[in-house]
Protein backbone atom coordinates (compact mmCIF):
# COMPACT_ATOMS: atom_id res chain seq x y z
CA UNK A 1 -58.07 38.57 -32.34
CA UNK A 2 -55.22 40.56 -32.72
CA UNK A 3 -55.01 41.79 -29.09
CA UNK A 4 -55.38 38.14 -28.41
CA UNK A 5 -52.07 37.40 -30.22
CA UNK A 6 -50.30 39.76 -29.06
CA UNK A 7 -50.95 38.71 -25.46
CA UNK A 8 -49.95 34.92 -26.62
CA UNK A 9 -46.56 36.25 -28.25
CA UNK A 10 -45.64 38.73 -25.00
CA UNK A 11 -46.33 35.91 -23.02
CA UNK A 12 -43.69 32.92 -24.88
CA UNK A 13 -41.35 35.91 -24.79
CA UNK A 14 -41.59 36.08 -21.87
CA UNK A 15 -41.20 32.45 -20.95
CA UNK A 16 -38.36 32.38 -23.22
CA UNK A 17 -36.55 34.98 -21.34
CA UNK A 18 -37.22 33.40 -18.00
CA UNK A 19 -35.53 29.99 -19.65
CA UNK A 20 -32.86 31.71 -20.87
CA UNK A 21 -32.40 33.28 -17.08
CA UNK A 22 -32.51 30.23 -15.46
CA UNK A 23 -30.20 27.83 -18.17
CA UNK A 24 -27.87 30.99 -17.30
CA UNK A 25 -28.43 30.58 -13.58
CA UNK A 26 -27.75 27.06 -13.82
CA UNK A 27 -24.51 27.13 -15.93
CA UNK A 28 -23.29 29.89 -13.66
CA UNK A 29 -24.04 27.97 -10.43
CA UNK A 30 -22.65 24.79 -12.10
CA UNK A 31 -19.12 26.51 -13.34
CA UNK A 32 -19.14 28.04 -9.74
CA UNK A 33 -19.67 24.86 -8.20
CA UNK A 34 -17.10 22.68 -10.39
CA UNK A 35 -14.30 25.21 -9.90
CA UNK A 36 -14.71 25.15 -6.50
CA UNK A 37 -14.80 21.05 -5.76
CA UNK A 38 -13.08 19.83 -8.98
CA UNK A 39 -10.28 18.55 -7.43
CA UNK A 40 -13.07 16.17 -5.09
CA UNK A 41 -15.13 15.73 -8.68
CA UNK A 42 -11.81 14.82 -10.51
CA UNK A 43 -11.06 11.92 -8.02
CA UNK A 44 -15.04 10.59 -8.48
CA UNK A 45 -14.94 10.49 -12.16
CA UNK A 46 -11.26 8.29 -11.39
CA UNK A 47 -12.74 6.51 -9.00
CA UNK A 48 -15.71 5.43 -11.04
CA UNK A 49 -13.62 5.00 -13.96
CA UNK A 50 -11.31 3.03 -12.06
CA UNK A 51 -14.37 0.59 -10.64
CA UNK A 52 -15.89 0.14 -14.38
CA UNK A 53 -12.68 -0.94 -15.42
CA UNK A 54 -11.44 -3.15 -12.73
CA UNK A 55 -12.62 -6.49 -14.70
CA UNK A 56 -9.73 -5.65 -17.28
CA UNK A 57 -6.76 -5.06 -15.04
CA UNK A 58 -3.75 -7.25 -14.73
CA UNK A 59 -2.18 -6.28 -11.36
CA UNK A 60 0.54 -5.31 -13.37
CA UNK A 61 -0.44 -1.20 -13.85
CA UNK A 62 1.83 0.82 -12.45
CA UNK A 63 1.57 3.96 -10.84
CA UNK A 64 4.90 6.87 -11.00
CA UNK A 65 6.82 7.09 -7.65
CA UNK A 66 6.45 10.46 -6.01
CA UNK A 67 9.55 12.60 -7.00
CA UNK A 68 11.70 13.82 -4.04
CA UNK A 69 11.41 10.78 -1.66
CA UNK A 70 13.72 7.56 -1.90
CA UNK A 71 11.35 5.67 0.41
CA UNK A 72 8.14 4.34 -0.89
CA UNK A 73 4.98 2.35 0.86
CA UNK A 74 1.79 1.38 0.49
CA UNK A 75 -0.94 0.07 3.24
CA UNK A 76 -3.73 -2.35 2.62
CA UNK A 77 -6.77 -4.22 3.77
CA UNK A 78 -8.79 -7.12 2.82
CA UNK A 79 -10.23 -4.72 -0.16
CA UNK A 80 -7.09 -5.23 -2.19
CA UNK A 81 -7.52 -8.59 -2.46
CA UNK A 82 -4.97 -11.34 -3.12
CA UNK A 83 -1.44 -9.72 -3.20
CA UNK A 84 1.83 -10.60 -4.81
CA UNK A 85 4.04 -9.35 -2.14
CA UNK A 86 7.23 -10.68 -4.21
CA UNK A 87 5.72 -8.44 -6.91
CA UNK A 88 5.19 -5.49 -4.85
CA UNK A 89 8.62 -5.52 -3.16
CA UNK A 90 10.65 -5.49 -7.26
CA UNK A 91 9.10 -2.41 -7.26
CA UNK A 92 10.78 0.00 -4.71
CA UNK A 93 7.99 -0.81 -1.76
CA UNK A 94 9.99 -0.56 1.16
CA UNK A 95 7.05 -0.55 4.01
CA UNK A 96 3.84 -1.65 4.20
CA UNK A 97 1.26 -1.16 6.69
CA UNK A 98 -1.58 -3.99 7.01
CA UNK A 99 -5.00 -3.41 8.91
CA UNK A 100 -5.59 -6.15 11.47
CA UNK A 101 -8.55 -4.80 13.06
CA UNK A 102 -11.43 -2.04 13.21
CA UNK A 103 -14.06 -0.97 16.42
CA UNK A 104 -14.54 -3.60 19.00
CA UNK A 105 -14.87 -7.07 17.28
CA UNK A 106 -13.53 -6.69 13.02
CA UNK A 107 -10.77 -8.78 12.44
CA UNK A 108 -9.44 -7.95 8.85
CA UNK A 109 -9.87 -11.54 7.08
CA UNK A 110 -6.93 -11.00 4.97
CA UNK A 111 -4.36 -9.88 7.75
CA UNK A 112 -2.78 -12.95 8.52
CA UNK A 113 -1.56 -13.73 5.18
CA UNK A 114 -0.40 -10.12 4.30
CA UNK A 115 1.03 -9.94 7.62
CA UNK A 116 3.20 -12.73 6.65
CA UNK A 117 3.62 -12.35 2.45
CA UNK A 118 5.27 -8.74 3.18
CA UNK A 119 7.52 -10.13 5.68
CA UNK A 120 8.79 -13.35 3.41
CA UNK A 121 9.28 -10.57 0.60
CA UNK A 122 11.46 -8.77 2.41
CA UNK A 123 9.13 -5.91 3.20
CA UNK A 124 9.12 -3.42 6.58
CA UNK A 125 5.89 -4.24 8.09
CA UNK A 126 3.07 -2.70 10.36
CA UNK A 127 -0.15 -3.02 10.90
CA UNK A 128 -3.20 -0.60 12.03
CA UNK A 129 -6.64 -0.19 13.72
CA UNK A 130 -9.00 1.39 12.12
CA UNK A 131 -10.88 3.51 15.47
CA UNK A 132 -14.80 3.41 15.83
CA UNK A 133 -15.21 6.94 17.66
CA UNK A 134 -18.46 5.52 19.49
CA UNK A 135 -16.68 2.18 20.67
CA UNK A 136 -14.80 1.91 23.97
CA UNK A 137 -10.96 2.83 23.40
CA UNK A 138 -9.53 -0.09 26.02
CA UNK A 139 -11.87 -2.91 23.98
CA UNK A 140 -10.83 -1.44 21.14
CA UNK A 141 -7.02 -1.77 22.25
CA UNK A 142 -7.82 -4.86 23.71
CA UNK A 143 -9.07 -6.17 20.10
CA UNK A 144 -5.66 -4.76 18.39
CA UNK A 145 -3.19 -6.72 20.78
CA UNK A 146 -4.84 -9.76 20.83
CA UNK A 147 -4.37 -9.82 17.20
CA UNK A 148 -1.24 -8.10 15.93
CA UNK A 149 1.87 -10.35 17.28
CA UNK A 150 4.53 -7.26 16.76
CA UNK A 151 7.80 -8.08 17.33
CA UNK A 152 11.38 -6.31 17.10
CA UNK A 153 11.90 -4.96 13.50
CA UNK A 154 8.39 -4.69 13.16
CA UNK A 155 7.20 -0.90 12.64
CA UNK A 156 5.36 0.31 15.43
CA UNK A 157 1.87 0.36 15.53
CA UNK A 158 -0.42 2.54 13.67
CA UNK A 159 -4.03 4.06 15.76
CA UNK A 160 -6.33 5.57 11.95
CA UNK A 161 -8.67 8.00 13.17
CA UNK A 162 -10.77 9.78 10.78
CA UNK A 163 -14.26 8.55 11.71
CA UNK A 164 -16.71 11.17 11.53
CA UNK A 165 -19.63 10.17 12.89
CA UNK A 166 -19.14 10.66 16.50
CA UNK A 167 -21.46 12.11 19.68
CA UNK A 168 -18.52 14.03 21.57
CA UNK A 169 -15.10 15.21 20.42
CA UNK A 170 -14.01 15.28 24.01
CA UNK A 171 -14.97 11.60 24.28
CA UNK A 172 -13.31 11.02 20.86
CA UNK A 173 -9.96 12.06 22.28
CA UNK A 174 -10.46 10.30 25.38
CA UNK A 175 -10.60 6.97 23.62
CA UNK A 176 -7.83 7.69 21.49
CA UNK A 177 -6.17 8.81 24.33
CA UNK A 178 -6.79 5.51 25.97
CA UNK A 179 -6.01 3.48 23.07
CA UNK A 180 -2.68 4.84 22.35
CA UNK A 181 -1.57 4.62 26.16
CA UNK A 182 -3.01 1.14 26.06
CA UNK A 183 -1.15 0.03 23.07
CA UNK A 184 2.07 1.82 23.92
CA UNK A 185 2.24 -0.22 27.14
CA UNK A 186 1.95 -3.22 25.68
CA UNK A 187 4.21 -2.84 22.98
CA UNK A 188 6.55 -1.07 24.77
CA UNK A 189 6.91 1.46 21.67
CA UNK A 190 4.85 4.78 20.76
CA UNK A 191 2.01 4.27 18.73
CA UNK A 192 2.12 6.56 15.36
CA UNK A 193 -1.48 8.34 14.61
CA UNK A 194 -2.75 8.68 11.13
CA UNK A 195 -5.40 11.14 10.41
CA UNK A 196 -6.68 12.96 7.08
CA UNK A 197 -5.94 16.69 6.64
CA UNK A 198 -9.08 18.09 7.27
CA UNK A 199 -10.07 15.94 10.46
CA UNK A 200 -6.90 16.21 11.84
CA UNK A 201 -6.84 20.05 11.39
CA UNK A 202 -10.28 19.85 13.12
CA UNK A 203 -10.34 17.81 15.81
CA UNK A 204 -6.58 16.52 16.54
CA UNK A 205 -3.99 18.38 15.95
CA UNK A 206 -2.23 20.28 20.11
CA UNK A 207 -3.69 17.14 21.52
CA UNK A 208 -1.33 14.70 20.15
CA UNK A 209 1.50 15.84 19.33
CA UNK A 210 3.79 13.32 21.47
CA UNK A 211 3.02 10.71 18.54
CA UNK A 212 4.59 10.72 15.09
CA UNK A 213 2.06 11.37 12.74
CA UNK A 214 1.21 9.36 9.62
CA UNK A 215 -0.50 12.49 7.09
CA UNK A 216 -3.06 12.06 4.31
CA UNK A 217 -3.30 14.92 2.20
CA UNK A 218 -4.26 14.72 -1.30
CA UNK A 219 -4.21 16.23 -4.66
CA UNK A 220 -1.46 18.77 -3.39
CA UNK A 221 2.40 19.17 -4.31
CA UNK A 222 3.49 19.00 -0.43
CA UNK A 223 1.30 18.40 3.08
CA UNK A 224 -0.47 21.68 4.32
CA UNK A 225 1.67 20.67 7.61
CA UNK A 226 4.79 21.87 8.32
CA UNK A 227 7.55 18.92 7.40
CA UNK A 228 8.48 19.16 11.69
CA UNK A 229 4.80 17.43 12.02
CA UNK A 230 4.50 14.51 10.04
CA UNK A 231 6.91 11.67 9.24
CA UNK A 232 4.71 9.74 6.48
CA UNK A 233 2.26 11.04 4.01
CA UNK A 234 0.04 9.14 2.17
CA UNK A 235 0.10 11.46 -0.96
CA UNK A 236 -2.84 8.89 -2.86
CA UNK A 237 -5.45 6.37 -2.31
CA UNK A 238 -5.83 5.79 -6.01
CA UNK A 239 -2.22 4.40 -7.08
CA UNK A 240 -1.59 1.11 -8.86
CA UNK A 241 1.32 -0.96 -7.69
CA UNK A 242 2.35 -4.44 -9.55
CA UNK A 243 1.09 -7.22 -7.92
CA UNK A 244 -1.95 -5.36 -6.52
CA UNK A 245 -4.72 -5.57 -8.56
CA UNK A 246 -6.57 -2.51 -8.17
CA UNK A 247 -6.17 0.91 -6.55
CA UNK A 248 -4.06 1.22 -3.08
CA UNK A 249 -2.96 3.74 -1.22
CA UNK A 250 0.75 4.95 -2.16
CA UNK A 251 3.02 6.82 0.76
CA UNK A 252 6.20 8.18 1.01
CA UNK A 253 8.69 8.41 4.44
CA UNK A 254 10.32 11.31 5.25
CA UNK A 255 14.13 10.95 5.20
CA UNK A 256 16.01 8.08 4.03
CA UNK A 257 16.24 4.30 4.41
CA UNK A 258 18.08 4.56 7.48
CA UNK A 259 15.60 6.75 9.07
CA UNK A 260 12.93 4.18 8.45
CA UNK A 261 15.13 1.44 9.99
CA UNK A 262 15.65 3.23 12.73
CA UNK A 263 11.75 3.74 13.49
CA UNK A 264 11.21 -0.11 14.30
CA UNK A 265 10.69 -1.66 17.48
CA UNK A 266 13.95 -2.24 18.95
CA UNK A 267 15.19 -5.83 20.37
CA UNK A 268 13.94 -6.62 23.37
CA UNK A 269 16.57 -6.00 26.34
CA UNK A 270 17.93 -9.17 27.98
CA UNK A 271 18.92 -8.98 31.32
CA UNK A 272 22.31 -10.62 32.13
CA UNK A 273 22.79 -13.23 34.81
CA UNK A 274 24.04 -12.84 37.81
């Protein structure tokens, strides 16, 4: 009996220290783990915050302008909803850029009336294509142009590539190649190209660098890229701007009013009679 108890007490000592070695395992590897993606697990717990709470907002939250910049924009799809554009443009939203159309076929349901509301508020407009990697670049181009009637003192159009599920990066860049040459030929006006950080570190940047680029890089004081390489940054995609109700994305312009003016398709040139 008494070897018998022994052998029972070694043994829950010895499952205790094995529990005690693995809760310490698991707190290590969790610390390790949240210091090394918090800034990613920071923007879920907003995000899901943000979702849970979306019943109880006003459209009237209001997210700090970035310091440093004088020029201020947001872009938006048919996820935001009904917008006030009078609202957005009392609050220092200078430019907005509008999605009009995505792969092949999408149409964004809500384009034609933010394409117009940011115009009657007085607001710089654009509008962008959201690029299917797997899609063919000249239908996708096709698609964009049919829809987006840009005209002088519109900004020029916007090409969002950061679609990661593709076959080929070669063929990637071949139908973004297309698209842009497509576009630009129509329009008569470069294209910009908006990418993420990471993807455009990866797969784009030395293959376009002809077109301005439109940067998202988050939870960071300043881009990654040199200020030479990009002329917006979209510094969040979890901003709240009056008359919005919800998240959008918030951007700022590099340089000054002016600057921006100057970036929109020019009047056409009218030849004189003879």
């Amino acid at each position: 009996m008494t070897v018998s108890r022994r052998s029972r007490s070694g043994s829950r000592l010895l499952w205790r220290r094995a529990l005690f070695l693995a809760a310490l395992a698991l707190l290590v590897g969790g610390l390790a783990f949240y210091w090394r993606h918090q800034r990613q697990l920071h923007r879920y717990i907003r995000r899901t915050y943000a979702s849970l709470i979306s019943h109880q907002l006003t459209g009237r939250e209001k997210t700090p302008l970035l310091a440093g910049y004088s020029v201020h924009g947001i872009d938006v799809s048919s996820y935001q909803g009904r917008i006030d554009w009078k609202e957005v443009a009392e609050h220092r939203v200078r430019f907005a850029f509008i999605k009009a159309t995505e792969g092949v076929t999408l149409r964004d349901a809500r384009f034609k009336r933010n394409w117009q509301g940011a115009q009657a508020a007085g607001i710089y407009r654009g509008a962008y294509h959201y690029f299917q990697p797997n899609y063919d670049g000249a239908k996708q181009a096709d698609l964009f142009t049919r829809t987006v009637p840009l005209a002088p003192g519109d900004l020029p159009p916007v090409l969002d590539v950061e679609h990661a599920e593709f076959h080929d990066v070669a063929q990637m860049r071949r139908g973004v190649a297309i698209w842009l040459r497509l576009v630009e030929r129509h329009y008569g006006v470069r294209p910009i190209l908006y990418s993420n950080y990471s993807f455009y570190k990866r797969h784009l940047a030395g293959h376009f660098d002809k077109y301005p680029l439109w940067l998202a890089h988050y939870e960071v004081p300043q881009p990654s890229l040199p200020r030479e390489k990009w002329i917006i940054w979209q510094h969040s995609d979890e901003a709240y701007v009056p008359g919005i109700r919800g998240t959008v994305d918030f951007n700022v312009f590099q340089g000054n009013f002016q600057r921006l003016l100057a970036l929109r398709i020019p009047p056409r040139a009218t030849t004189a009679p003879n």
